[in-house]
N, C-alpha and C. Protein backbone atom coordinates (compact mmCIF):
# COMPACT_ATOMS: atom_id res chain seq x y z
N UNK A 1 -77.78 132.36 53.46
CA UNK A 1 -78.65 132.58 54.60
C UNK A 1 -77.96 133.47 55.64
N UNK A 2 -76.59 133.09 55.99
CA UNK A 2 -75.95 133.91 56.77
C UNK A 2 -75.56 135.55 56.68
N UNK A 3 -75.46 135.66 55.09
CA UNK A 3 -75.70 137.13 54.72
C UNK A 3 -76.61 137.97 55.10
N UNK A 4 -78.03 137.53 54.89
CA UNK A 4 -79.39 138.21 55.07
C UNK A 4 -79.38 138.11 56.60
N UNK A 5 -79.23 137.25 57.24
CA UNK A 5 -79.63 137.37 58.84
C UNK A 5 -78.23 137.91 59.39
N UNK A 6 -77.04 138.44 58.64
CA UNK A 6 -76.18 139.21 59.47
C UNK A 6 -76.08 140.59 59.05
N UNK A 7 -76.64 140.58 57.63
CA UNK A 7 -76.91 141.87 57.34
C UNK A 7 -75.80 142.53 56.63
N UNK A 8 -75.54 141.25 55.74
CA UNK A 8 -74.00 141.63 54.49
C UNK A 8 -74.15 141.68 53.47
N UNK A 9 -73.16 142.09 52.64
CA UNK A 9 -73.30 142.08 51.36
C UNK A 9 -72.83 140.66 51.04
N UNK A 10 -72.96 140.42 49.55
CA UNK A 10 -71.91 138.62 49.19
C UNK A 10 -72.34 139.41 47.37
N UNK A 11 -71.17 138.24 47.21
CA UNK A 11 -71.31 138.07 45.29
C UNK A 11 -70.91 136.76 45.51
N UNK A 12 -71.77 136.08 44.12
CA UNK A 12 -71.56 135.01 43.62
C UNK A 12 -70.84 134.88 42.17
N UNK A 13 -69.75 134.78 41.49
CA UNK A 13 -69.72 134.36 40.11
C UNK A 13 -69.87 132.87 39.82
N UNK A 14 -70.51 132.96 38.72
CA UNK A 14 -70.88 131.49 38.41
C UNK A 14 -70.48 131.39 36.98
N UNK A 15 -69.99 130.01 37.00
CA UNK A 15 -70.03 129.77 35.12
C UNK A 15 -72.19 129.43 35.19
N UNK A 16 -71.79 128.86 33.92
CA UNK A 16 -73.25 129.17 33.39
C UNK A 16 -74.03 127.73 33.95
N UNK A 17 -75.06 127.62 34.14
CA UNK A 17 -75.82 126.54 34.28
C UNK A 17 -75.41 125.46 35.85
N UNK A 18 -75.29 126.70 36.63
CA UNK A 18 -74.64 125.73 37.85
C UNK A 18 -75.73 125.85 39.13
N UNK A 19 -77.40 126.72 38.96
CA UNK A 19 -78.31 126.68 39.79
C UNK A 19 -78.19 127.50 40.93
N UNK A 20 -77.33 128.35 40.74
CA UNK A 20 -76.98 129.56 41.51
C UNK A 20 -78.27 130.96 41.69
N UNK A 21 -79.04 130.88 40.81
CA UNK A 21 -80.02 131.61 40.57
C UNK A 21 -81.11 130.73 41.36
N UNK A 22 -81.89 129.84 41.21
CA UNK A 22 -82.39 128.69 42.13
C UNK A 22 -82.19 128.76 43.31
N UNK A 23 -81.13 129.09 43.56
CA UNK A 23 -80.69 128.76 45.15
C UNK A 23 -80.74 129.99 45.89
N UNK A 24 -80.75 131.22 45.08
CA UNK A 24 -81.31 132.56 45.79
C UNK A 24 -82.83 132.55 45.79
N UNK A 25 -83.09 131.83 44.80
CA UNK A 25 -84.73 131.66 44.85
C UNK A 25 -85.55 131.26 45.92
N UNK A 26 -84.97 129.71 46.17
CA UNK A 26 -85.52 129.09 47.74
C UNK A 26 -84.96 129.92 48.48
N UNK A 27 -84.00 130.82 48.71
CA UNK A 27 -83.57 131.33 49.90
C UNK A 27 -84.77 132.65 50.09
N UNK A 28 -85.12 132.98 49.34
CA UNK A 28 -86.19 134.22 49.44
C UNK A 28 -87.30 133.18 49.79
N UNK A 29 -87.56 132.48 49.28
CA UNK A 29 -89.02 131.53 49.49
C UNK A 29 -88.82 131.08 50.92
N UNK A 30 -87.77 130.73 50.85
CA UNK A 30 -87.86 130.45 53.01
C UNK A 30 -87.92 131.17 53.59
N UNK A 31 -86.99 132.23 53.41
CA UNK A 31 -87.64 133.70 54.44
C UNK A 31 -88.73 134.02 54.43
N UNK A 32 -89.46 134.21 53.09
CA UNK A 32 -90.45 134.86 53.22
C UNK A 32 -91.63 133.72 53.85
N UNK A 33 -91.47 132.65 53.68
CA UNK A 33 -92.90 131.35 54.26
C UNK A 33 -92.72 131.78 55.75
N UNK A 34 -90.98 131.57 56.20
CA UNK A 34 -90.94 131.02 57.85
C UNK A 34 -90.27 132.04 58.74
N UNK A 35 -89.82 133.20 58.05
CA UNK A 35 -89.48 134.25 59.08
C UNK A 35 -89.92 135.88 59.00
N UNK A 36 -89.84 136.05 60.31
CA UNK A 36 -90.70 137.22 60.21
C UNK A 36 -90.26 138.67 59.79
N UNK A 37 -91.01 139.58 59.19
CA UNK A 37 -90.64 140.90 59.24
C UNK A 37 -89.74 141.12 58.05
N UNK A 38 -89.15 139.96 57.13
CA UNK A 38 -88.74 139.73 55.45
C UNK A 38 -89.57 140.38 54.66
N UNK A 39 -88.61 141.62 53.88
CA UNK A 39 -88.95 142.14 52.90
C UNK A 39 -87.89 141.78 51.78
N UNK A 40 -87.64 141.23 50.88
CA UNK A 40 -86.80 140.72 49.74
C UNK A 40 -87.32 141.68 48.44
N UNK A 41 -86.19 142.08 47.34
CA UNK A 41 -86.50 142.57 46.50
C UNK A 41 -85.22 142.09 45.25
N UNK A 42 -86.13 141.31 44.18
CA UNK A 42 -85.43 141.05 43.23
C UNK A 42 -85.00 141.71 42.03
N UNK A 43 -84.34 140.97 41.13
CA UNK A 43 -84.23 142.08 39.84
C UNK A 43 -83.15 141.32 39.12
N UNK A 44 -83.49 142.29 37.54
CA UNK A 44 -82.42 141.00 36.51
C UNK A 44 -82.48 142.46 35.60
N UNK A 45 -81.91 142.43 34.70
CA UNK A 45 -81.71 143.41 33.40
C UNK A 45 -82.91 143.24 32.33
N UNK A 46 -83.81 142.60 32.47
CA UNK A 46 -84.82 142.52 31.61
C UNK A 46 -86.18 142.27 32.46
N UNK A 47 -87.25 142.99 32.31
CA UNK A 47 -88.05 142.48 32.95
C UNK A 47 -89.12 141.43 33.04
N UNK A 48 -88.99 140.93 31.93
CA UNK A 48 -89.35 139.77 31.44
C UNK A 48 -88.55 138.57 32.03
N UNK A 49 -87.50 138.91 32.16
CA UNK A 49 -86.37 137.62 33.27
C UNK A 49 -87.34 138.02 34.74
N UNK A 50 -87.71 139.16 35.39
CA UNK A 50 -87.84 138.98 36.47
C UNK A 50 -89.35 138.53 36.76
N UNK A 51 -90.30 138.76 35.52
CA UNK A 51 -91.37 138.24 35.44
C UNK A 51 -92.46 138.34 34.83
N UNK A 52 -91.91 136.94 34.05
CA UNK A 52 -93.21 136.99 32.76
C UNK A 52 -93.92 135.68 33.18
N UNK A 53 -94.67 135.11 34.06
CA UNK A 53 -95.23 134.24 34.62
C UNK A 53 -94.75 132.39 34.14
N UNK A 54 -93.08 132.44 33.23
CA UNK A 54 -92.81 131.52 33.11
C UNK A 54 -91.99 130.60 34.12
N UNK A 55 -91.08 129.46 33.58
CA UNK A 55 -89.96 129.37 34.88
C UNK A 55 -88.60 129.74 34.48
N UNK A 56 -88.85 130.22 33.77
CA UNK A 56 -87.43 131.23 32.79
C UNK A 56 -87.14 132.43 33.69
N UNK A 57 -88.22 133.09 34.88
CA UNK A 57 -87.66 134.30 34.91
C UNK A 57 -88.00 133.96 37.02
N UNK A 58 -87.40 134.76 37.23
CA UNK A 58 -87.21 134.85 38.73
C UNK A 58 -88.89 134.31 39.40
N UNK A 59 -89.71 135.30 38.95
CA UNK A 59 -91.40 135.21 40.23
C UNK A 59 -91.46 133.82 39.48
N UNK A 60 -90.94 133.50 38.31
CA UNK A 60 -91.56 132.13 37.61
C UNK A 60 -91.09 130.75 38.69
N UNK A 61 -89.69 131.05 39.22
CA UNK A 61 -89.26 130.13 39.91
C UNK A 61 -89.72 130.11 41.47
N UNK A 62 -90.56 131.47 41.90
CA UNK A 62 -91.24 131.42 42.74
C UNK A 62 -92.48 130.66 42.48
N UNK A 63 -92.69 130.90 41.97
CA UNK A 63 -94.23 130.20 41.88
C UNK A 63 -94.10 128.79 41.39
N UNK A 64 -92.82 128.27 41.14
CA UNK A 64 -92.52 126.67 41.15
C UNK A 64 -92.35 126.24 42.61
N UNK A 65 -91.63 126.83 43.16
CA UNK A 65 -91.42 127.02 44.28
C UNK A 65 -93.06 126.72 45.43
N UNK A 66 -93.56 127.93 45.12
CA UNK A 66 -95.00 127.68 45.82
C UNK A 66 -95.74 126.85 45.53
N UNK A 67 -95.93 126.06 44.34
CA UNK A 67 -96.60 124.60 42.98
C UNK A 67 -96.04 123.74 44.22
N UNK A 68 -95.17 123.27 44.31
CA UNK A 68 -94.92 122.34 44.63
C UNK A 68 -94.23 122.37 46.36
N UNK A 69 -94.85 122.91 47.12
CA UNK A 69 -95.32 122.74 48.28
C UNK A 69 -96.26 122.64 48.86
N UNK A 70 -96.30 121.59 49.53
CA UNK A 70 -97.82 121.24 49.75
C UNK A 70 -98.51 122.01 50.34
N UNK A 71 -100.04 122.21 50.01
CA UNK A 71 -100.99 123.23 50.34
C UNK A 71 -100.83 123.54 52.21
N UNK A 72 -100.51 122.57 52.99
CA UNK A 72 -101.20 122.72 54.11
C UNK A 72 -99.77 123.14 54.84
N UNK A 73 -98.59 123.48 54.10
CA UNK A 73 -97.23 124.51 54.38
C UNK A 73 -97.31 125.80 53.57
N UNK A 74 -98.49 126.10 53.15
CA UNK A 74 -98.73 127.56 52.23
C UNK A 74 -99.03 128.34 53.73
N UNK A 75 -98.84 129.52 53.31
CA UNK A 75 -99.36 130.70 54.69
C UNK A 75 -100.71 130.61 55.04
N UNK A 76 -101.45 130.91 55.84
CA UNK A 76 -102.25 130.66 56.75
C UNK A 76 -103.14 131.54 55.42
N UNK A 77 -104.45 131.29 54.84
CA UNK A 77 -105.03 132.46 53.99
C UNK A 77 -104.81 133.40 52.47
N UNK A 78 -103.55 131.97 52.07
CA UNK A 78 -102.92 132.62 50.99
C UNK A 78 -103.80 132.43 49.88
N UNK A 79 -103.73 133.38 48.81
CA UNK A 79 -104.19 132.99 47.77
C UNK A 79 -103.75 133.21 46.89
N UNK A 80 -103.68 132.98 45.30
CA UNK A 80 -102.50 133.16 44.58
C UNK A 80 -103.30 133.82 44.04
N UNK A 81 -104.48 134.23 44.06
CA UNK A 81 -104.83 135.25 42.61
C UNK A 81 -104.48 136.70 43.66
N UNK A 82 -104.40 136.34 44.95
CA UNK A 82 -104.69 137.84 45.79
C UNK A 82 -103.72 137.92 45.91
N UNK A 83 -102.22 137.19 46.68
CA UNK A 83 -101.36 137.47 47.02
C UNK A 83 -99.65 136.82 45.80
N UNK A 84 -100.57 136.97 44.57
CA UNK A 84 -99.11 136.82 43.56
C UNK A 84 -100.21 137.57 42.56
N UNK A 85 -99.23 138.40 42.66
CA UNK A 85 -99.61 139.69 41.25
C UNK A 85 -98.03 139.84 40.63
N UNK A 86 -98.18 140.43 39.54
CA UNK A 86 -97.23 140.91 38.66
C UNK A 86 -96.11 141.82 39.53
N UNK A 87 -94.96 140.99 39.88
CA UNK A 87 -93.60 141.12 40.23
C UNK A 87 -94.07 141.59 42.02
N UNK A 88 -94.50 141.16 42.57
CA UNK A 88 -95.08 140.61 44.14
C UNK A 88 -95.86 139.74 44.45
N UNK A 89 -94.97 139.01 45.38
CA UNK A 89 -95.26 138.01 46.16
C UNK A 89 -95.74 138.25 47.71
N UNK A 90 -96.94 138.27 48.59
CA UNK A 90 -97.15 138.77 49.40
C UNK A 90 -97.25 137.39 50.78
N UNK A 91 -97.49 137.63 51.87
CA UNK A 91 -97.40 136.33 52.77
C UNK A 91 -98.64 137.11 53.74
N UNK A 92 -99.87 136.23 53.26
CA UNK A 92 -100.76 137.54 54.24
C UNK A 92 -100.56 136.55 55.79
N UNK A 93 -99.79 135.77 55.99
CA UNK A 93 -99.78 135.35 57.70
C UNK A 93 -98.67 136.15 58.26
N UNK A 94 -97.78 136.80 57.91
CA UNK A 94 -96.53 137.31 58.14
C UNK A 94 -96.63 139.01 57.68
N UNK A 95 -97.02 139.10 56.60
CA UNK A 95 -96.85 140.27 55.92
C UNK A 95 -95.73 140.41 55.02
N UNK A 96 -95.13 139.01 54.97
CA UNK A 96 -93.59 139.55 54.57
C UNK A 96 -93.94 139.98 52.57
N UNK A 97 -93.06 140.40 52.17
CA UNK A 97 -93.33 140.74 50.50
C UNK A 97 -91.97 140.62 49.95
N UNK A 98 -91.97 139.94 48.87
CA UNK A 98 -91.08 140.13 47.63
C UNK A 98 -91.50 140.53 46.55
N UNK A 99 -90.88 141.65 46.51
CA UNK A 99 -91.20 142.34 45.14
C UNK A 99 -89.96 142.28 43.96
N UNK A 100 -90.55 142.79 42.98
CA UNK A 100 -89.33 142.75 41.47
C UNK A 100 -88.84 144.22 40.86
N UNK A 101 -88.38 143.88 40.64
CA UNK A 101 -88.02 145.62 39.25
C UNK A 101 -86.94 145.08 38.70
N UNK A 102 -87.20 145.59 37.64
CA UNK A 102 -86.20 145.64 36.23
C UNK A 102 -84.66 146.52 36.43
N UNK A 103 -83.74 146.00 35.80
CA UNK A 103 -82.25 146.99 36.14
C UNK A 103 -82.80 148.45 35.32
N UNK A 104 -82.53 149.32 36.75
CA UNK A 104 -82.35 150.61 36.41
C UNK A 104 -81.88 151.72 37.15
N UNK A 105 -81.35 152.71 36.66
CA UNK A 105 -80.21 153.64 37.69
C UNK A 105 -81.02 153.48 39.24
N UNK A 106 -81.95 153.69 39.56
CA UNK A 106 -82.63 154.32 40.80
C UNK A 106 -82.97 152.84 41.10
N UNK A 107 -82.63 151.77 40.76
CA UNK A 107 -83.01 149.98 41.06
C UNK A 107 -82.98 150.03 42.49
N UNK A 108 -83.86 149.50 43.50
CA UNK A 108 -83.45 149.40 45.13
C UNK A 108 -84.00 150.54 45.99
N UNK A 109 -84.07 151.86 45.00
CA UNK A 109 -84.63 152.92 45.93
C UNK A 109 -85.95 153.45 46.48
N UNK A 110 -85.83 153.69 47.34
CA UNK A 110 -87.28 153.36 47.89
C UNK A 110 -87.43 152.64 49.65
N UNK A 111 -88.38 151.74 49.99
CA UNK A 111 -88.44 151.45 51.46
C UNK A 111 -87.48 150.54 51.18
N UNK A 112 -87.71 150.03 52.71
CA UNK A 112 -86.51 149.25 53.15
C UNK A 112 -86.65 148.06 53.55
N UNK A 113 -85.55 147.26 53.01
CA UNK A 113 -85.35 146.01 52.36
C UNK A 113 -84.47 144.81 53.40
N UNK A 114 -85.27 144.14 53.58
CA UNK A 114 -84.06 142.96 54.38
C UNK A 114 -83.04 142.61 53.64
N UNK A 115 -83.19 142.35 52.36
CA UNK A 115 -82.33 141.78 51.00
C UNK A 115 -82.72 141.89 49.75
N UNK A 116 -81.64 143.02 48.82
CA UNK A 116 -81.95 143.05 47.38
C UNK A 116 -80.80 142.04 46.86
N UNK A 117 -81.39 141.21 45.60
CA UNK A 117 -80.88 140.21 45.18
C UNK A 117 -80.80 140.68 43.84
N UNK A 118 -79.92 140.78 43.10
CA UNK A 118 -79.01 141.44 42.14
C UNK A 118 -78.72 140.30 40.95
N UNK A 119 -79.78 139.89 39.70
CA UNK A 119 -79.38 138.68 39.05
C UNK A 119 -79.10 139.11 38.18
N UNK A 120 -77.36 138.26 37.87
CA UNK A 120 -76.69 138.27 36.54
C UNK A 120 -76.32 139.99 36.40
N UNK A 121 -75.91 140.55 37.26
CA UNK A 121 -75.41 141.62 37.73
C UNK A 121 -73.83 142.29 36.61
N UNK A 122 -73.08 140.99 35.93
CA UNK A 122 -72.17 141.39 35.16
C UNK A 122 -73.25 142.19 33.99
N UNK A 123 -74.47 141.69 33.55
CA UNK A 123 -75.07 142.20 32.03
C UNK A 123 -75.95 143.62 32.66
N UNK A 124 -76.33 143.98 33.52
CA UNK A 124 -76.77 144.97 34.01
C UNK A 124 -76.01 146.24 33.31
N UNK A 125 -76.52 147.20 32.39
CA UNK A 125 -75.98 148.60 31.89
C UNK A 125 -75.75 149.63 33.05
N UNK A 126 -76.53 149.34 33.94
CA UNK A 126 -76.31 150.50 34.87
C UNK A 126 -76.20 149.61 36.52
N UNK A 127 -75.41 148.43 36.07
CA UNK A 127 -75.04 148.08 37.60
C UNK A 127 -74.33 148.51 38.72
N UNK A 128 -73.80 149.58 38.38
CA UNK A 128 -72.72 149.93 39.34
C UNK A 128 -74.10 151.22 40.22
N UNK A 129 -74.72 151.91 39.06
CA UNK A 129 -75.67 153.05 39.76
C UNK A 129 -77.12 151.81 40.98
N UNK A 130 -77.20 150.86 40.26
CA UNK A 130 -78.08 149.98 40.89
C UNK A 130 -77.81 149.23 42.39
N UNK A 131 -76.52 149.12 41.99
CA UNK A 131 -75.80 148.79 43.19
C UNK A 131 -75.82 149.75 44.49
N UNK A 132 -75.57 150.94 44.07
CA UNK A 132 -75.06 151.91 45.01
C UNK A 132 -76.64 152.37 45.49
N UNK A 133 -77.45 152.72 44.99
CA UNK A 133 -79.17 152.91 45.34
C UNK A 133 -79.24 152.21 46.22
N UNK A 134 -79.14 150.34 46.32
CA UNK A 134 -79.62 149.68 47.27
C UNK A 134 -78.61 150.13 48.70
N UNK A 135 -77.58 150.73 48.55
CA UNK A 135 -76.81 150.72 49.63
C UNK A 135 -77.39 150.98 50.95
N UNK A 136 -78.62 151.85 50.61
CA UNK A 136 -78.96 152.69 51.63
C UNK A 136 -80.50 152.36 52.44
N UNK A 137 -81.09 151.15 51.17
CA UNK A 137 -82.26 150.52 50.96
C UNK A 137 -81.51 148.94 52.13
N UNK A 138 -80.63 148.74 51.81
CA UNK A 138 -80.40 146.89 52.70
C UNK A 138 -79.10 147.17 53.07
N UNK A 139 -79.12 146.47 53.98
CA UNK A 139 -77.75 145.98 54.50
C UNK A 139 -77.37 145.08 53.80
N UNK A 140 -78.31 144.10 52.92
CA UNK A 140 -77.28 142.73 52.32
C UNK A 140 -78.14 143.04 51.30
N UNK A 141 -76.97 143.13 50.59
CA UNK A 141 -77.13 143.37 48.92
C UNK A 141 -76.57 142.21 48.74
N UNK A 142 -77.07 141.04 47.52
CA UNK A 142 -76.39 140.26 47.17
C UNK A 142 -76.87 140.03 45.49
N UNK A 143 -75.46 139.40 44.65
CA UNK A 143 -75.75 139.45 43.22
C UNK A 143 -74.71 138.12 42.83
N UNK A 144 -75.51 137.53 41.91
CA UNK A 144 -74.65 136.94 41.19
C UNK A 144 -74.91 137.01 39.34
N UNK A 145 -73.89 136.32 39.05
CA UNK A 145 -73.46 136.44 37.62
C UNK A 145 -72.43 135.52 36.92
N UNK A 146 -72.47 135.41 36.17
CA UNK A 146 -71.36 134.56 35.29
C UNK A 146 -70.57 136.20 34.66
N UNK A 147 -69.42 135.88 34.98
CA UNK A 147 -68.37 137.27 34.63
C UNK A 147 -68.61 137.40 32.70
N UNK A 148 -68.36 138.98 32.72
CA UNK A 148 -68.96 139.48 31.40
C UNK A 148 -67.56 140.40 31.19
N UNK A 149 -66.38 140.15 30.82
CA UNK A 149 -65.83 141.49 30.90
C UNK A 149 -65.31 142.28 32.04
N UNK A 150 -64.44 142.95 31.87
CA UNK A 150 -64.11 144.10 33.23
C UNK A 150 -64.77 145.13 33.16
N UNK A 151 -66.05 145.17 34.07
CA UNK A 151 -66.79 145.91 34.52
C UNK A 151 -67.23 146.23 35.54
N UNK A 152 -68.49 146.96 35.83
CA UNK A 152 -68.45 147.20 37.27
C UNK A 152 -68.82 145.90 38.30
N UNK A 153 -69.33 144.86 37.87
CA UNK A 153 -69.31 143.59 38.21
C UNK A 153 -68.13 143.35 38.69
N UNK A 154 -67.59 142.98 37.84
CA UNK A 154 -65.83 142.88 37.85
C UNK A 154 -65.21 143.63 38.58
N UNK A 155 -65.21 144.70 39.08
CA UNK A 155 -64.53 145.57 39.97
C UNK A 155 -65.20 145.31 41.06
N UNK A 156 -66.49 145.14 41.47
CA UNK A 156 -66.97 145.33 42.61
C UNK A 156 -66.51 143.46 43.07
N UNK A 157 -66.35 142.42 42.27
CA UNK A 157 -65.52 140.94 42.39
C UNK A 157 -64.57 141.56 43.04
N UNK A 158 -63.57 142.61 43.00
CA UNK A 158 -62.09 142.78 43.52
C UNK A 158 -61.86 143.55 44.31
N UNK A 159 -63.11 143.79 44.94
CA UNK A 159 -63.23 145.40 46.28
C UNK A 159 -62.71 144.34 47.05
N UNK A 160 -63.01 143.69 47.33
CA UNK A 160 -62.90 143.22 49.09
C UNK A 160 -64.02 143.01 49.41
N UNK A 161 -64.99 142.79 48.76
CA UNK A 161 -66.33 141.59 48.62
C UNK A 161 -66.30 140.35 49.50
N UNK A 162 -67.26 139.59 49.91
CA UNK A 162 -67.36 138.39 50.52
C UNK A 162 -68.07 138.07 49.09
N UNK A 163 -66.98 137.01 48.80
CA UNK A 163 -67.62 136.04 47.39
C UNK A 163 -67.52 134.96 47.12
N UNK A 164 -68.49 133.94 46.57
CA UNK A 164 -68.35 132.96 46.08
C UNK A 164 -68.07 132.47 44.89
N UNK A 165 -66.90 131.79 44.22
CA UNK A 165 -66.79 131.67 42.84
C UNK A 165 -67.47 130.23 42.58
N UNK A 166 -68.08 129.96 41.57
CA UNK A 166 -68.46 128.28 41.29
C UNK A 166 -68.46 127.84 39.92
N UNK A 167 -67.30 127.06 39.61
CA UNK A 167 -66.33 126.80 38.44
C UNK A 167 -67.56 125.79 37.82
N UNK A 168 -67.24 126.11 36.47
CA UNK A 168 -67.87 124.48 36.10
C UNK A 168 -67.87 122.82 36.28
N UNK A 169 -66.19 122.96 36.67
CA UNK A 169 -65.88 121.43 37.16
C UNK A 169 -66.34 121.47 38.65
N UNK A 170 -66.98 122.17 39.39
CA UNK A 170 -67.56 121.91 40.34
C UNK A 170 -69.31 121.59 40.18
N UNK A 171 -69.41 121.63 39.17
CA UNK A 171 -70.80 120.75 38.66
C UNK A 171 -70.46 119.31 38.46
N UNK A 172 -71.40 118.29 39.41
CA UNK A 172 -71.63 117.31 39.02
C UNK A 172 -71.89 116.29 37.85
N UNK A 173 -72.27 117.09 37.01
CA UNK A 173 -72.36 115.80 35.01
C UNK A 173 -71.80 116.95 34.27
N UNK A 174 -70.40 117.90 34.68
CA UNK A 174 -69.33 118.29 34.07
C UNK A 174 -68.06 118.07 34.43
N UNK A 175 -67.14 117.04 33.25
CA UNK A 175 -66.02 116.96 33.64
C UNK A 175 -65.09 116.93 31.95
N UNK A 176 -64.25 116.75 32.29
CA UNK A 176 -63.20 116.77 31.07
C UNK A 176 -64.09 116.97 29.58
N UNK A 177 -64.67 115.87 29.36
CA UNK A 177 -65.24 115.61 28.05
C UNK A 177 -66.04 115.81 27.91
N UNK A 178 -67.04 116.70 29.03
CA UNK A 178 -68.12 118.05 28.37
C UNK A 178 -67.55 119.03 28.28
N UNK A 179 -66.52 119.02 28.71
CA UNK A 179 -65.88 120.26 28.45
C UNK A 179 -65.09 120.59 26.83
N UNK A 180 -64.38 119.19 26.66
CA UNK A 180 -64.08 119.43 25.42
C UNK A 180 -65.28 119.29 24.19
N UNK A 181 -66.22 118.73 24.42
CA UNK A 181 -67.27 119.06 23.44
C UNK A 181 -67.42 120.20 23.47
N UNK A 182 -67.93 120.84 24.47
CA UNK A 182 -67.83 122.35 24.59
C UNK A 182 -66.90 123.31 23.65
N UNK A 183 -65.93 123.06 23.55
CA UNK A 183 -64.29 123.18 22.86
C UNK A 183 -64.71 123.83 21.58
N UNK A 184 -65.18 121.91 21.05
CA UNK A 184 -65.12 121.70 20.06
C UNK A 184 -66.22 122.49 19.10
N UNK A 185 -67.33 122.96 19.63
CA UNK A 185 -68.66 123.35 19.35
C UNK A 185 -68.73 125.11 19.66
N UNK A 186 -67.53 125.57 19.89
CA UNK A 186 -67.88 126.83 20.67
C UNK A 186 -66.40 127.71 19.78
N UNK A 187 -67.03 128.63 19.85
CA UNK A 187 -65.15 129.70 19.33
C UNK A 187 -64.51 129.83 20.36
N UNK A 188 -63.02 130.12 20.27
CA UNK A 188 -62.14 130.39 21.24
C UNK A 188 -62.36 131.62 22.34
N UNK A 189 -63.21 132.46 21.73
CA UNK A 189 -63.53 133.60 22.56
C UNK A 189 -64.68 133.71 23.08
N UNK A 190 -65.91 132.58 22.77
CA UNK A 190 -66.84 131.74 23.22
C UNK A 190 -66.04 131.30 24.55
């Protein structure tokens, strides 16, 4: 939250399955319900992750998100056939919008953005060109990922980034002996 309202960049690395993706989710869903003048713009390397109307892909977890808030905290006039179309989310009491796009060189370019949110940013082919597009589009670019390799992910982890790392033993129903099942069930380079 402090990123977007100061107008920074951040990275997150995550091991896998720790709700880090979720938690950029509600953070766009609160801006966009309760503050004003939020424009958010998402994105993943497939566009089917960012939205194929399931809860597998980003708008999917929006629209869980919107399911299960109660009607009479929805925007003043919303409607979901009018104001959720294919990869936008609109707030007709505010105006605010979140929109989607798929990873691609020119990702971010275009108007201007309170916050582009950058998912799983290590598997992105052209993350480093995607990255640099939004530079000029937001002040707070933010991405996370579970590390893939030394790449531009990986390099942009060791600029001098504001980042968050979140280990697996910092998950709650992971400790020692999911881990060694894990071990045991997985290759060494797994």
């Amino acid at each position: 939250k402090k990123h977007i309202e100061e107008g920074r960049d951040g990275l997150a690395e995550k091991s896998k399955d720790m709700g880090v993706t979720w938690s950029y989710i509600w953070l766009y869903y609160w801006f966009w319900r309760f503050k004003s003048n939020f424009s958010g713009l998402i994105g993943s390397y497939k566009e089917a992750i960012v939205d194929d109307r399931t809860i597998d892909s980003l708008f999917g977890k929006l629209d869980y998100a919107l399911k299960n808030t109660p009607k009479w905290l929805w925007p003043h006039r919303f409607k979901m056939k009018d104001h959720r179309q294919k990869l936008k989310l609109v707030n007709p009491e505010n105006n605010n919008l979140i929109s989607g796009d798929s990873m691609n060189p020119e990702f971010g370019r275009g108007s201007r953005k309170t916050c582009v949110f950058l998912d799983e940013g290590a598997f992105w082919e052209y993350f480093r060109e995607s990255w640099e597009s939004c530079g000029d589009t937001t002040s707070c670019r933010l991405v996370c990922s579970t590390p893939h390799g030394r790449n531009s992910f990986a390099i942009l982890r060791d600029s001098g980034i504001d980042y968050l790392t979140l280990h697996w033993r910092q998950h709650p129903f992971k400790d020692e002996e999911w881990y060694e099942f894990q071990k045991q069930r997985r290759t060494d380079e797994e």
